[in-house]
N, C-alpha and C. Protein backbone atom coordinates (compact mmCIF):
# COMPACT_ATOMS: atom_id res chain seq x y z
N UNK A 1 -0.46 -6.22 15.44
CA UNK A 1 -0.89 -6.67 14.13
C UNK A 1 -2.38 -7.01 14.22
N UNK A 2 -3.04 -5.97 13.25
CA UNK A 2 -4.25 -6.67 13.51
C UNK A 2 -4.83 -7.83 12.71
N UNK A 3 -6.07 -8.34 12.84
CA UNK A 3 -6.53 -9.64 11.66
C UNK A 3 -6.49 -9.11 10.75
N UNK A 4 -7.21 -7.87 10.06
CA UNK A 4 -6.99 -7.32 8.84
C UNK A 4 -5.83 -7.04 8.32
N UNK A 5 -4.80 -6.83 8.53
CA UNK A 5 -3.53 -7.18 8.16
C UNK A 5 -3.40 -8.25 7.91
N UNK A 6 -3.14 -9.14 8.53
CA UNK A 6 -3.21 -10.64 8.31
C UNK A 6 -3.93 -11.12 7.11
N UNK A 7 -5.23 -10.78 6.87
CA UNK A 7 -6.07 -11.04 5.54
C UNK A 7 -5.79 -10.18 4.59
N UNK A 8 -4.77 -9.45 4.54
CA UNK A 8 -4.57 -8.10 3.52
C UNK A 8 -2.97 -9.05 2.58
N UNK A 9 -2.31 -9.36 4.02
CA UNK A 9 -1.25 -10.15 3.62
C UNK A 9 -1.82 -11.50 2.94
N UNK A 10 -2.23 -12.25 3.01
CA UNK A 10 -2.47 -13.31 2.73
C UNK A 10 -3.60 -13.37 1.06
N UNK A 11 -4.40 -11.98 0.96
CA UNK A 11 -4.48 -12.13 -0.08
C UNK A 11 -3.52 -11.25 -1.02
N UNK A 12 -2.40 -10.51 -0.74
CA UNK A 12 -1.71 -9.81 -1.44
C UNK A 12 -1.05 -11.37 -2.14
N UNK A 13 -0.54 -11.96 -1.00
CA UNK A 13 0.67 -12.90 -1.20
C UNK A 13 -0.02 -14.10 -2.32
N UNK A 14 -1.19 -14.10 -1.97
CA UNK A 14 -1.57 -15.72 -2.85
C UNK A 14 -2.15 -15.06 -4.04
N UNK A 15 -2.69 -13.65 -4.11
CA UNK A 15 -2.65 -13.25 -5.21
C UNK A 15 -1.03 -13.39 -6.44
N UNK A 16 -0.37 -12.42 -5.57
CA UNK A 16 1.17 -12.61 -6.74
C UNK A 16 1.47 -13.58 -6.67
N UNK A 17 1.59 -15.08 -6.32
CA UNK A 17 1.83 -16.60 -6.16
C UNK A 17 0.96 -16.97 -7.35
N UNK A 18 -0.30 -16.67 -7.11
CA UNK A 18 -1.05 -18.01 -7.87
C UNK A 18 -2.09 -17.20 -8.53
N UNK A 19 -2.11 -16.32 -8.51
CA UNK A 19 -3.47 -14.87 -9.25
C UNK A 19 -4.69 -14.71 -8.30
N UNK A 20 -5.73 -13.95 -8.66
CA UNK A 20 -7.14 -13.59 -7.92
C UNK A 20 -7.81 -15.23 -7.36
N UNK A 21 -7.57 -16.21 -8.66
CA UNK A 21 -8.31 -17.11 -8.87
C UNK A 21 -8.38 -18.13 -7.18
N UNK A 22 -7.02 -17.94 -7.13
CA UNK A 22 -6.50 -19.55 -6.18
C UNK A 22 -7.43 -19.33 -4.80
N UNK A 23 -8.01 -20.40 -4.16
CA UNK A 23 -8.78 -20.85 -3.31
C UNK A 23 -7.92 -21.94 -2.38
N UNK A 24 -8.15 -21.70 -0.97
CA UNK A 24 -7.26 -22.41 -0.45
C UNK A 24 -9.04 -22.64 0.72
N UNK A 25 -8.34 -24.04 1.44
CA UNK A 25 -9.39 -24.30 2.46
C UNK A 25 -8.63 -23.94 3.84
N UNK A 26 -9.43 -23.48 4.65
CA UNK A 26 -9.10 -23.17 5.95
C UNK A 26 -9.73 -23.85 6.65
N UNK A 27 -9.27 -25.00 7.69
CA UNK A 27 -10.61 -25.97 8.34
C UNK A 27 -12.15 -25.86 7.52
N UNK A 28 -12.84 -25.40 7.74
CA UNK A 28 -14.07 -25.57 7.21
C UNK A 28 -14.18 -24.85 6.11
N UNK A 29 -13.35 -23.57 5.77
CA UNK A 29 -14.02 -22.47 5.45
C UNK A 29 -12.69 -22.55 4.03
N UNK A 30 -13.55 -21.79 2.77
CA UNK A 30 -12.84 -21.52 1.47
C UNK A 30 -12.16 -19.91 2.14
N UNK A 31 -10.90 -19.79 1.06
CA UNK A 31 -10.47 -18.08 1.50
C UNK A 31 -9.90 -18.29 0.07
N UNK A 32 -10.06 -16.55 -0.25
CA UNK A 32 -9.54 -16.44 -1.65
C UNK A 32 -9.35 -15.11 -1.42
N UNK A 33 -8.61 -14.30 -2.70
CA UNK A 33 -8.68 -12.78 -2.10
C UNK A 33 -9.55 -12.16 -2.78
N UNK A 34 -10.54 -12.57 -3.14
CA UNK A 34 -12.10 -12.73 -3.54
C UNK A 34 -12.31 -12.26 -2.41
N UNK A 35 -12.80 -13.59 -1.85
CA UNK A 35 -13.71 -13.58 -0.25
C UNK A 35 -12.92 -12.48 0.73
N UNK A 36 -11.32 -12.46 1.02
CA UNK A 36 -10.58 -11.78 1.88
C UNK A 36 -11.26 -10.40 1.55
N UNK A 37 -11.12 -9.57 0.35
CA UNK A 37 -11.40 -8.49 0.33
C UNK A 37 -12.90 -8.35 0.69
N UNK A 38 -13.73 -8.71 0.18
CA UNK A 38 -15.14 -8.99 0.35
C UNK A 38 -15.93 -8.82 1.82
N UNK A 39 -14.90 -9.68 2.82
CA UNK A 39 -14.81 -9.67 4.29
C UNK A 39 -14.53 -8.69 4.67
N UNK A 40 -13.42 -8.32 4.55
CA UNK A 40 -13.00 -6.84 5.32
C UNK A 40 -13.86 -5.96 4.63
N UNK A 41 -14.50 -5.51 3.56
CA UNK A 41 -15.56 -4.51 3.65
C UNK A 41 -16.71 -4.68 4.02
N UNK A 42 -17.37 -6.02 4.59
CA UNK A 42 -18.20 -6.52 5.14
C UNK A 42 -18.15 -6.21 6.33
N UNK A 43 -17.29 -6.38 6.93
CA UNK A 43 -17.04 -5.88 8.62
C UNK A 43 -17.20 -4.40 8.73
N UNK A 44 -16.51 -3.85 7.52
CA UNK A 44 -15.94 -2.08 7.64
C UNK A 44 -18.01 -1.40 7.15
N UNK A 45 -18.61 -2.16 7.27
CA UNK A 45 -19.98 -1.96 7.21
C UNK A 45 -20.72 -1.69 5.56
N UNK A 46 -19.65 -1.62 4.77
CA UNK A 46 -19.89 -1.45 3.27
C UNK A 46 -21.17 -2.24 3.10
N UNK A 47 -22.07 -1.72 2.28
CA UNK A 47 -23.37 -2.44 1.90
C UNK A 47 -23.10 -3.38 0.90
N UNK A 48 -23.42 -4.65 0.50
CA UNK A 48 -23.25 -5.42 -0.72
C UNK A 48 -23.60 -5.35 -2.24
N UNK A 49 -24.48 -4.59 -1.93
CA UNK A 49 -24.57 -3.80 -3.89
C UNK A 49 -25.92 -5.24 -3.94
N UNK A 50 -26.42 -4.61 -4.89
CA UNK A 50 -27.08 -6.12 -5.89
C UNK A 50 -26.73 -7.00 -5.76
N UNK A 51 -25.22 -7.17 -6.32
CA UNK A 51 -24.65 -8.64 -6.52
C UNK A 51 -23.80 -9.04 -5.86
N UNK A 52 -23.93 -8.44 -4.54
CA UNK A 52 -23.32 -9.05 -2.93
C UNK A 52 -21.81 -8.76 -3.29
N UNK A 53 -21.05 -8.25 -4.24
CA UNK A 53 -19.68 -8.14 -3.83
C UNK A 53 -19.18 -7.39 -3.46
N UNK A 54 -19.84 -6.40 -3.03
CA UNK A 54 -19.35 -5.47 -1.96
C UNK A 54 -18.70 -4.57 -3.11
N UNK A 55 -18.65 -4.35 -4.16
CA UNK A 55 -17.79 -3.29 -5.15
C UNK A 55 -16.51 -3.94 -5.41
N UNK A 56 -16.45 -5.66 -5.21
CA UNK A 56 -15.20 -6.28 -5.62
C UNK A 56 -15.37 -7.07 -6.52
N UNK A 57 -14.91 -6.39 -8.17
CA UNK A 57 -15.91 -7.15 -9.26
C UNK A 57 -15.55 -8.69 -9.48
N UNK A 58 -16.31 -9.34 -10.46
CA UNK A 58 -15.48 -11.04 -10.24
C UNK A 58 -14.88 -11.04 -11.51
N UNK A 59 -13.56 -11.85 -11.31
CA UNK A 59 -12.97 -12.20 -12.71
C UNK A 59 -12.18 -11.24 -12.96
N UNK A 60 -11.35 -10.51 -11.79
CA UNK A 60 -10.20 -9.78 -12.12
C UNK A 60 -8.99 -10.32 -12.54
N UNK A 61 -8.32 -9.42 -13.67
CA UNK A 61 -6.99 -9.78 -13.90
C UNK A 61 -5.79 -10.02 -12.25
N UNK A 62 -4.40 -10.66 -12.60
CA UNK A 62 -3.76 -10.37 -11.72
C UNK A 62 -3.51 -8.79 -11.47
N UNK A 63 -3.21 -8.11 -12.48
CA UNK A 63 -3.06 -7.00 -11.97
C UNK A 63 -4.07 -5.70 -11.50
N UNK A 64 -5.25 -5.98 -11.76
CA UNK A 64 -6.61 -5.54 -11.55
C UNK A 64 -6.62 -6.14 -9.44
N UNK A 65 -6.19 -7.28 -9.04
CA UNK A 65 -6.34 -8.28 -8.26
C UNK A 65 -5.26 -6.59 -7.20
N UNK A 66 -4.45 -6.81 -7.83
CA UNK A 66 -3.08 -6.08 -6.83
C UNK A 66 -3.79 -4.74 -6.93
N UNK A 67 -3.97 -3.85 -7.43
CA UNK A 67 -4.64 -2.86 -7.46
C UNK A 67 -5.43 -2.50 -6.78
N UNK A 68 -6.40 -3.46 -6.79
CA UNK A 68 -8.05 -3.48 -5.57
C UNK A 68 -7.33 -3.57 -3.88
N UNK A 69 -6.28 -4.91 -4.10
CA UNK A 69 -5.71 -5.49 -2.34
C UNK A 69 -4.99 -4.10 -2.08
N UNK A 70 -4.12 -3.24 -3.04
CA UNK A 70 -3.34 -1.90 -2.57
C UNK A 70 -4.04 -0.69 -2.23
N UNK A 71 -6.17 -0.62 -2.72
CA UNK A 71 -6.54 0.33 -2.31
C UNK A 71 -6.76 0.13 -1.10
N UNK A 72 -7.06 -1.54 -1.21
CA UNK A 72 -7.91 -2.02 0.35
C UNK A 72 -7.13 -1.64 1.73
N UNK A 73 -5.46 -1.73 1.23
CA UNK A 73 -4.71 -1.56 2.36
C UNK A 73 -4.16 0.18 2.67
N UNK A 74 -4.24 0.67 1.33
CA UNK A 74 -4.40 1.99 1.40
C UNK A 74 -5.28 2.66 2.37
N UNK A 75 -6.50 2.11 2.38
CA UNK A 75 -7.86 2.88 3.00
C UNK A 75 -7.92 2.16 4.38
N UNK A 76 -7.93 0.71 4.82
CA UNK A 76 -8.21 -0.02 5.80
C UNK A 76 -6.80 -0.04 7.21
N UNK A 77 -5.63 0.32 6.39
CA UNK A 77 -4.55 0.39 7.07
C UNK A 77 -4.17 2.07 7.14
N UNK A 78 -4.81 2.92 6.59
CA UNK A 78 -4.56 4.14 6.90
C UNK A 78 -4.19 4.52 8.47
N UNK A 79 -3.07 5.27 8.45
CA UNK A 79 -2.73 6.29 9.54
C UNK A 79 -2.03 5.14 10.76
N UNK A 80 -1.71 3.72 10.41
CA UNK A 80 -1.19 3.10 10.78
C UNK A 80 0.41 2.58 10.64
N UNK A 81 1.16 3.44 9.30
CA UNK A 81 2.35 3.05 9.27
C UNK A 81 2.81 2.34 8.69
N UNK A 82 1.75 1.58 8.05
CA UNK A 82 1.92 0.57 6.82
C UNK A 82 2.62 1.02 5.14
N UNK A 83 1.95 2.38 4.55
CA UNK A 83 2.46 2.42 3.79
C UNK A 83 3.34 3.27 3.05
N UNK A 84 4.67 3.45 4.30
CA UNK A 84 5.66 4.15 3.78
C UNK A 84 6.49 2.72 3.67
N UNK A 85 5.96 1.70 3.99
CA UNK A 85 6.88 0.59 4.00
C UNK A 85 6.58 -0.55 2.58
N UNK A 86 4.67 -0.38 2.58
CA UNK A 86 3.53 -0.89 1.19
C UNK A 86 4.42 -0.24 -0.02
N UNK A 87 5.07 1.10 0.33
CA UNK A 87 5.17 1.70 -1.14
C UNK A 87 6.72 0.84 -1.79
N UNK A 88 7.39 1.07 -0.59
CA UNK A 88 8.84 0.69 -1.12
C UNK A 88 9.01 -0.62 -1.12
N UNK A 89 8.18 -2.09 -0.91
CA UNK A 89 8.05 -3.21 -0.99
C UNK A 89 7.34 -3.41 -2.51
N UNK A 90 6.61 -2.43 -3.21
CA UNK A 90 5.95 -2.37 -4.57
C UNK A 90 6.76 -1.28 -5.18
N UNK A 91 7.47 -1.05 -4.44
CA UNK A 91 8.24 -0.25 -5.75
C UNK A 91 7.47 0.84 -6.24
N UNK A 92 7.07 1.56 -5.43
CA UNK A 92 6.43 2.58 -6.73
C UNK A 92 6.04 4.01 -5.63
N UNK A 93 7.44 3.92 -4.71
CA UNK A 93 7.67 5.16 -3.95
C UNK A 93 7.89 6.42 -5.19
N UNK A 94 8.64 5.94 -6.16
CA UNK A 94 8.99 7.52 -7.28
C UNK A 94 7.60 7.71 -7.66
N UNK A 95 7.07 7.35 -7.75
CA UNK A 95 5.01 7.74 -8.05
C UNK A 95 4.58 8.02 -7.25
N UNK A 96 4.40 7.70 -6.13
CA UNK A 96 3.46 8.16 -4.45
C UNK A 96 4.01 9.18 -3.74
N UNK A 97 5.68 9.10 -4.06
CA UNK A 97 6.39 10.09 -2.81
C UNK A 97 6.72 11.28 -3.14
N UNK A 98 7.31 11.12 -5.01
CA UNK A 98 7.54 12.69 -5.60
C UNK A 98 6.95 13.84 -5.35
N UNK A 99 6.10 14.10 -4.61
CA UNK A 99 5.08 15.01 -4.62
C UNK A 99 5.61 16.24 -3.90
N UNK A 100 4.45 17.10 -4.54
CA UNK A 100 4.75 18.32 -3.49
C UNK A 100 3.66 18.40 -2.19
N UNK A 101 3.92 18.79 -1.03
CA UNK A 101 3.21 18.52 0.24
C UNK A 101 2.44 19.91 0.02
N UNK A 102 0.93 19.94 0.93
CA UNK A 102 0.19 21.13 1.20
C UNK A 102 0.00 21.08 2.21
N UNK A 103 -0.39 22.52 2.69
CA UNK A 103 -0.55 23.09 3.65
C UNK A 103 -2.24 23.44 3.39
N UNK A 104 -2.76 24.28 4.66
CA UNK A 104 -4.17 24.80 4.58
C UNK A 104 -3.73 26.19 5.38
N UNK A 105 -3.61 27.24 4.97
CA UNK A 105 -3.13 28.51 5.56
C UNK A 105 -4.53 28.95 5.90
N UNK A 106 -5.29 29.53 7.11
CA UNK A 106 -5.99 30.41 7.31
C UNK A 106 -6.11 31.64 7.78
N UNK A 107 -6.87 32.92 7.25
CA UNK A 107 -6.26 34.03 7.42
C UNK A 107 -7.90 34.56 7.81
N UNK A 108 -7.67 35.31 8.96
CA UNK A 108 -8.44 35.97 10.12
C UNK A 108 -8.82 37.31 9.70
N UNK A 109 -9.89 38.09 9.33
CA UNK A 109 -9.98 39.33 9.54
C UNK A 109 -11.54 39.45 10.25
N UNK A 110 -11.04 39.58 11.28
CA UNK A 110 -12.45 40.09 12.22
C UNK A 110 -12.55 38.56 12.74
N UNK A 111 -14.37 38.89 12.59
CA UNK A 111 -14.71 37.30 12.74
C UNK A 111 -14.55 36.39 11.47
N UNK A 112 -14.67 37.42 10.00
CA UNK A 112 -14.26 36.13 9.61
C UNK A 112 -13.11 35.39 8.63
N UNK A 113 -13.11 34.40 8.69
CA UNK A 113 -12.10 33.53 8.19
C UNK A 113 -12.16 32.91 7.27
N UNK A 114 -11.14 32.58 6.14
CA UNK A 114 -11.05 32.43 4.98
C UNK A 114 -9.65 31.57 4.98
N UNK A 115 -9.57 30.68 3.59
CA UNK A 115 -8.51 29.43 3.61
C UNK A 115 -8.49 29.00 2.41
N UNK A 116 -6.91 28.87 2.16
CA UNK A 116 -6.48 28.39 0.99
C UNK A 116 -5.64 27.47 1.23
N UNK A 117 -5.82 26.88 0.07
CA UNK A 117 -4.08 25.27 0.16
C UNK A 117 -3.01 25.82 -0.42
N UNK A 118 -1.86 25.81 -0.03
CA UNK A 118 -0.52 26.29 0.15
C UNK A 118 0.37 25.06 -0.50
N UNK A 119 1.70 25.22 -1.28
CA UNK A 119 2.40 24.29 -1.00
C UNK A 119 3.71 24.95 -0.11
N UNK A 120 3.91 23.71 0.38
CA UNK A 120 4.81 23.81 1.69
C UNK A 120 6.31 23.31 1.20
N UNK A 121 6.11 22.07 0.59
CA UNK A 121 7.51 21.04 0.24
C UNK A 121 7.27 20.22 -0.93
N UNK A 122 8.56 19.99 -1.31
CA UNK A 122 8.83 19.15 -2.28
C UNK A 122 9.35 17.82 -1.66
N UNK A 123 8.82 17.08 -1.72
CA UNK A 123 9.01 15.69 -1.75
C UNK A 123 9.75 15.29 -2.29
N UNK A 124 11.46 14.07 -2.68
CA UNK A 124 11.85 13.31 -3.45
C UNK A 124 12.38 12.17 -3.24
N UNK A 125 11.87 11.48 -4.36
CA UNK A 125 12.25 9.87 -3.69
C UNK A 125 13.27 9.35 -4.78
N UNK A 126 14.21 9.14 -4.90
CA UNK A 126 15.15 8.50 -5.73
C UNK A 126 15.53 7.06 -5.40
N UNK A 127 15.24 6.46 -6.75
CA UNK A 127 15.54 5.24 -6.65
C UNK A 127 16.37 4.54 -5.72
N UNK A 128 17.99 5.43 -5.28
CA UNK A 128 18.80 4.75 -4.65
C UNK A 128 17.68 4.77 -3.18
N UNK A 129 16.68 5.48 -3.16
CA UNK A 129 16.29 5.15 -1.63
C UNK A 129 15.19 4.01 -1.01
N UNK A 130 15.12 3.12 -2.12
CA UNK A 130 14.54 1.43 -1.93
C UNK A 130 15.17 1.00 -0.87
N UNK A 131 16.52 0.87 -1.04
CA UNK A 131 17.68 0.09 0.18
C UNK A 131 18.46 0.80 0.28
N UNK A 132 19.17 0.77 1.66
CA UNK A 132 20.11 1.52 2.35
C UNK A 132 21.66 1.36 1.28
N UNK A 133 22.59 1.65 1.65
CA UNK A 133 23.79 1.37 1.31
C UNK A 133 24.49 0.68 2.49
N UNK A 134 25.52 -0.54 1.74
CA UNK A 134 26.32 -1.19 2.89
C UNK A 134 27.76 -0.28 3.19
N UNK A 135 27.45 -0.31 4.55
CA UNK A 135 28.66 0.29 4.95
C UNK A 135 29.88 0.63 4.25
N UNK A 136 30.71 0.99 4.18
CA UNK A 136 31.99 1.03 3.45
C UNK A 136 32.84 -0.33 3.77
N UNK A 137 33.18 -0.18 5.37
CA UNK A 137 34.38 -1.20 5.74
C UNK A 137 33.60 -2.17 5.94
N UNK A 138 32.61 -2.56 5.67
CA UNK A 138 31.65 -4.25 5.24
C UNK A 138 32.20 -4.30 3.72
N UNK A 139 31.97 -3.48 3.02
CA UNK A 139 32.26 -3.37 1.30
C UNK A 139 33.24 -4.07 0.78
N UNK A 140 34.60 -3.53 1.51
CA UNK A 140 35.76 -3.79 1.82
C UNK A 140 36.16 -4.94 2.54
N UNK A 141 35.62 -5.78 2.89
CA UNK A 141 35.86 -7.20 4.04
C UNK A 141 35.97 -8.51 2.42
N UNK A 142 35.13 -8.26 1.89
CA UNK A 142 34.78 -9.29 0.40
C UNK A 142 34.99 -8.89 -0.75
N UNK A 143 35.77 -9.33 -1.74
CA UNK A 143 35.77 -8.25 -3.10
C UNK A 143 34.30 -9.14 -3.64
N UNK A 144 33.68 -9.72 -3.35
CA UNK A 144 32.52 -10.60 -3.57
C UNK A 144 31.16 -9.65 -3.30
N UNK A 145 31.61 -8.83 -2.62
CA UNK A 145 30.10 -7.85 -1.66
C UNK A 145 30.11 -6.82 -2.39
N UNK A 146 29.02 -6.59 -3.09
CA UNK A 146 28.37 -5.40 -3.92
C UNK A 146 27.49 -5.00 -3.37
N UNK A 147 28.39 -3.50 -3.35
CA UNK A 147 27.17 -2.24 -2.68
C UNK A 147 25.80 -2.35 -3.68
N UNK A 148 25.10 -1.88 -2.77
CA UNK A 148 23.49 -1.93 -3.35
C UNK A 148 23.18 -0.64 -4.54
N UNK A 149 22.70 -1.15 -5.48
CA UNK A 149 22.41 0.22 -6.61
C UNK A 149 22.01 1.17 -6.10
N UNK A 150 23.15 2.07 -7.47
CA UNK A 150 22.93 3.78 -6.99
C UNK A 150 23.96 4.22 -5.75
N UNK A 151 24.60 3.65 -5.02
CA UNK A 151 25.54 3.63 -4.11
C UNK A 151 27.12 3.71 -4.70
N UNK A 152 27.16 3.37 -5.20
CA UNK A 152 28.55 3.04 -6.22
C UNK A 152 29.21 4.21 -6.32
C-alpha cells in the first residue's frame, strides 16, 4: 500500500462523510481533499497554474469532489489493480466495463508497416456481478438468508 493510496482513501472517504469542505488537523498540519489532491499532484511534478491549485478548482460540489478523487485514482493508481475493485465499490462497472476491447493489428509488406485498431471483444458486466451469490446449501441452513440480487 502505498501513501498515495492512503491519501486517495482518506480524501475519497471524508469527502462522501462530510463533502470537499471538511478539514481535519493532523498534529501540526490541516488535510482536506483540497490539500490531499493538491499534494499528490505536487509530488507527481504537476506545475501549480497561477493560482497554485494545481488544476484542483476551489469550491467544488460533493459530486464535482468524487469525480476529481476518481480521476486522481484513475491516473495515480493506474496499472496497479485498484480499479477493477474502484469500479464495483462505485457502482458504475455497467459504464466502465460494457465495452468493446481493441486490439492494434499490424500488417508488414516489405519494410513497410502499417496499423489499424481492431475490435477483439465484447465486454459485459451485469448487475448481478457487484456480489457473488451465496452458496446454495448456506441458502438453505436459514429461511432468514437471502441470496444476493439477481441470483434468485
Amino acid at each position: 500500500m502505498r501513501y498515495t493510496e492512503i491519501l486517495l482513501n482518506y480524501a475519497e472517504a471524508a469527502n462522501e462523510y462530510y463533502g470537499p469542505d471538511h478539514k481535519d488537523v493532523l498534529g501540526d498540519q490541516e488535510i482536506s481533499p483540497y490539500i490531499v489532491l493538491r499534494k499528490i499532484r505536487e509530488c507527481a511534478g504537476i506545475e501549480p497554474g497561477e493560482d497554485g491549485t494545481y488544476g484542483i478548482e476551489n469550491n467544488m460540489s460533493q459530486a464535482d469532489m468524487t469525480e476529481a478523487i476518481r480521476l486522481e485514482r484513475r491516473l495515480d493508481l493506474a496499472f496497479e489493480g485498484h480499479r477493477f475493485f474502484d469500479v464495483r465499490r462505485w457502482m458504475i462497472a455497467e459504464d466502465t466495463d460494457n465495452r468493446m476491447m481493441h486490439g492494434f493489428e499490424i500488417t508488414r509488406n516489405g519494410e513497410q508497416k502499417t496499423g489499424r485498431i481492431i475490435d477483439t471483444r465484447q465486454h459485459t458486466f451485469r448487475k448481478a456481478m457487484y456480489f457473488y451469490p451465496i452458496p446454495y446449501k448456506e441458502t438453505v441452513k436459514s429461511p432468514d438468508l437471502l441470496q444476493n440480487p439477481y441470483y434468485e
